[in-house]
Protein backbone atom coordinates (compact mmCIF):
# COMPACT_ATOMS: atom_id res chain seq x y z
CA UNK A 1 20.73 -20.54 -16.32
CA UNK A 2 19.80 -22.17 -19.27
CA UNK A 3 17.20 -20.52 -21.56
CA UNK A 4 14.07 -22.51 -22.99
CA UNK A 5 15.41 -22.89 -26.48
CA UNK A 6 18.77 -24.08 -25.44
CA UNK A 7 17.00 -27.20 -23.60
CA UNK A 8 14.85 -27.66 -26.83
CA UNK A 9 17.83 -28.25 -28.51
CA UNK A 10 19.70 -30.08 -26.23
CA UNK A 11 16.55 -32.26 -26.52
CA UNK A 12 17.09 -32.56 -29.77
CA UNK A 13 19.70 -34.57 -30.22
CA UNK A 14 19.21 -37.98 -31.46
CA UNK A 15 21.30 -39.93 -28.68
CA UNK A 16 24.01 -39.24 -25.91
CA UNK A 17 28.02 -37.73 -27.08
CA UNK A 18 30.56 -36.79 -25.22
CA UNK A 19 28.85 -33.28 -24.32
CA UNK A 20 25.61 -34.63 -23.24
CA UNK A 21 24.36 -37.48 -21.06
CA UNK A 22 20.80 -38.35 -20.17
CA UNK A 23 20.08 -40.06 -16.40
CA UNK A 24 16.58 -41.59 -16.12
CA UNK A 25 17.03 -41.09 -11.92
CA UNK A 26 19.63 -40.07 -9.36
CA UNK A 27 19.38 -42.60 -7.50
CA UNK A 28 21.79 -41.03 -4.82
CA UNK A 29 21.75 -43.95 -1.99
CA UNK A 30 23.39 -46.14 -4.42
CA UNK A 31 26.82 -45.96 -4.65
CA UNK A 32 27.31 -47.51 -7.39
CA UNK A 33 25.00 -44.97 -8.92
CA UNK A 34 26.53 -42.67 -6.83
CA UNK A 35 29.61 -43.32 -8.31
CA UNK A 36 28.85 -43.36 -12.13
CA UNK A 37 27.13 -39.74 -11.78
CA UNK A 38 30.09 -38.68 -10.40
CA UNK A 39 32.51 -40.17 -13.33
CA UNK A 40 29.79 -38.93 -15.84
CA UNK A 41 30.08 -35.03 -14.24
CA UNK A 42 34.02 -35.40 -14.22
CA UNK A 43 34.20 -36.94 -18.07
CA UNK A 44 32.16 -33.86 -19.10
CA UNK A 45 34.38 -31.75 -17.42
CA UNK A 46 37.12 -33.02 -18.79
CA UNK A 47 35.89 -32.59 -22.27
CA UNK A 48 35.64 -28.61 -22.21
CA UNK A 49 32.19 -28.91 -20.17
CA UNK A 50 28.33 -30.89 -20.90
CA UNK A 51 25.11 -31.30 -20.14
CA UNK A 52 23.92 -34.04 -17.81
CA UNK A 53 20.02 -34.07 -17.84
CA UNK A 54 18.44 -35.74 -15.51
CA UNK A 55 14.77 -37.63 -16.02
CA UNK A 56 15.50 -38.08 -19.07
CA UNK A 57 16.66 -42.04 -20.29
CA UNK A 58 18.48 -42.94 -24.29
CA UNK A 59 16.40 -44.91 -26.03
CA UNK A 60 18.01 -47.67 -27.97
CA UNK A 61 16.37 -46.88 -31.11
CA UNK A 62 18.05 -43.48 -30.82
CA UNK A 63 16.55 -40.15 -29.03
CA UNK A 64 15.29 -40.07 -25.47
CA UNK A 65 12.06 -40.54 -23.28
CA UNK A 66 10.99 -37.93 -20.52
CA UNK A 67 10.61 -39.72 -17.77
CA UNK A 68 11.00 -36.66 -15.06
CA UNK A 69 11.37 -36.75 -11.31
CA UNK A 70 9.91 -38.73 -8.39
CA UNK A 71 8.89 -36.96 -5.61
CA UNK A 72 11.14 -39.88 -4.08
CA UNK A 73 14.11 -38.51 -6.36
CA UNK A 74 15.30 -35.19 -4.40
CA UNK A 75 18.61 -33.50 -5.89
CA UNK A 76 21.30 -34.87 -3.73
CA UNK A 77 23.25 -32.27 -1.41
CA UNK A 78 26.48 -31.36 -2.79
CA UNK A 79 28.14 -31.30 0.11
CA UNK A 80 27.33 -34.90 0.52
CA UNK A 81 29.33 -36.09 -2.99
């Protein structure tokens, strides 16, 4: 389980790499969505592991915005992938 500080820092850095990606929502009934979560969890695998955080969205200026999670936004079953 991550510890406190190690999500401090995580939030720390000033935009996505190839060890970290932010996702605003899982938006799980949306395959296309579906889909591109899936790619993003595989890429980071490939690359010797990641982060994915989710409600959390890039800004285009650089760093991120919390936007958290909808009560409309449950964690998807695994089983379901």
């Amino acid at each position: 389980m991550l510890r406190t500080e190690q999500l401090i820092e995580i939030l720390a850095a000033p935009s996505e790499s190839t060890s970290l990606d932010f996702k605003a929502r899982l938006e799980w009934q949306d395959p296309a969505h579906k889909f591109e979560v899936c790619r993003d969890i595989a890429g980071l695998a490939n690359r010797n592991g990641g982060f994915l955080v989710i409600g959390v969205s890039e800004v285009t200026t650089g760093g991120f915005r919390l936007d958290g999670m909808a009560t409309d936004d449950p964690l998807p079953d695994p089983t379901d992938i």
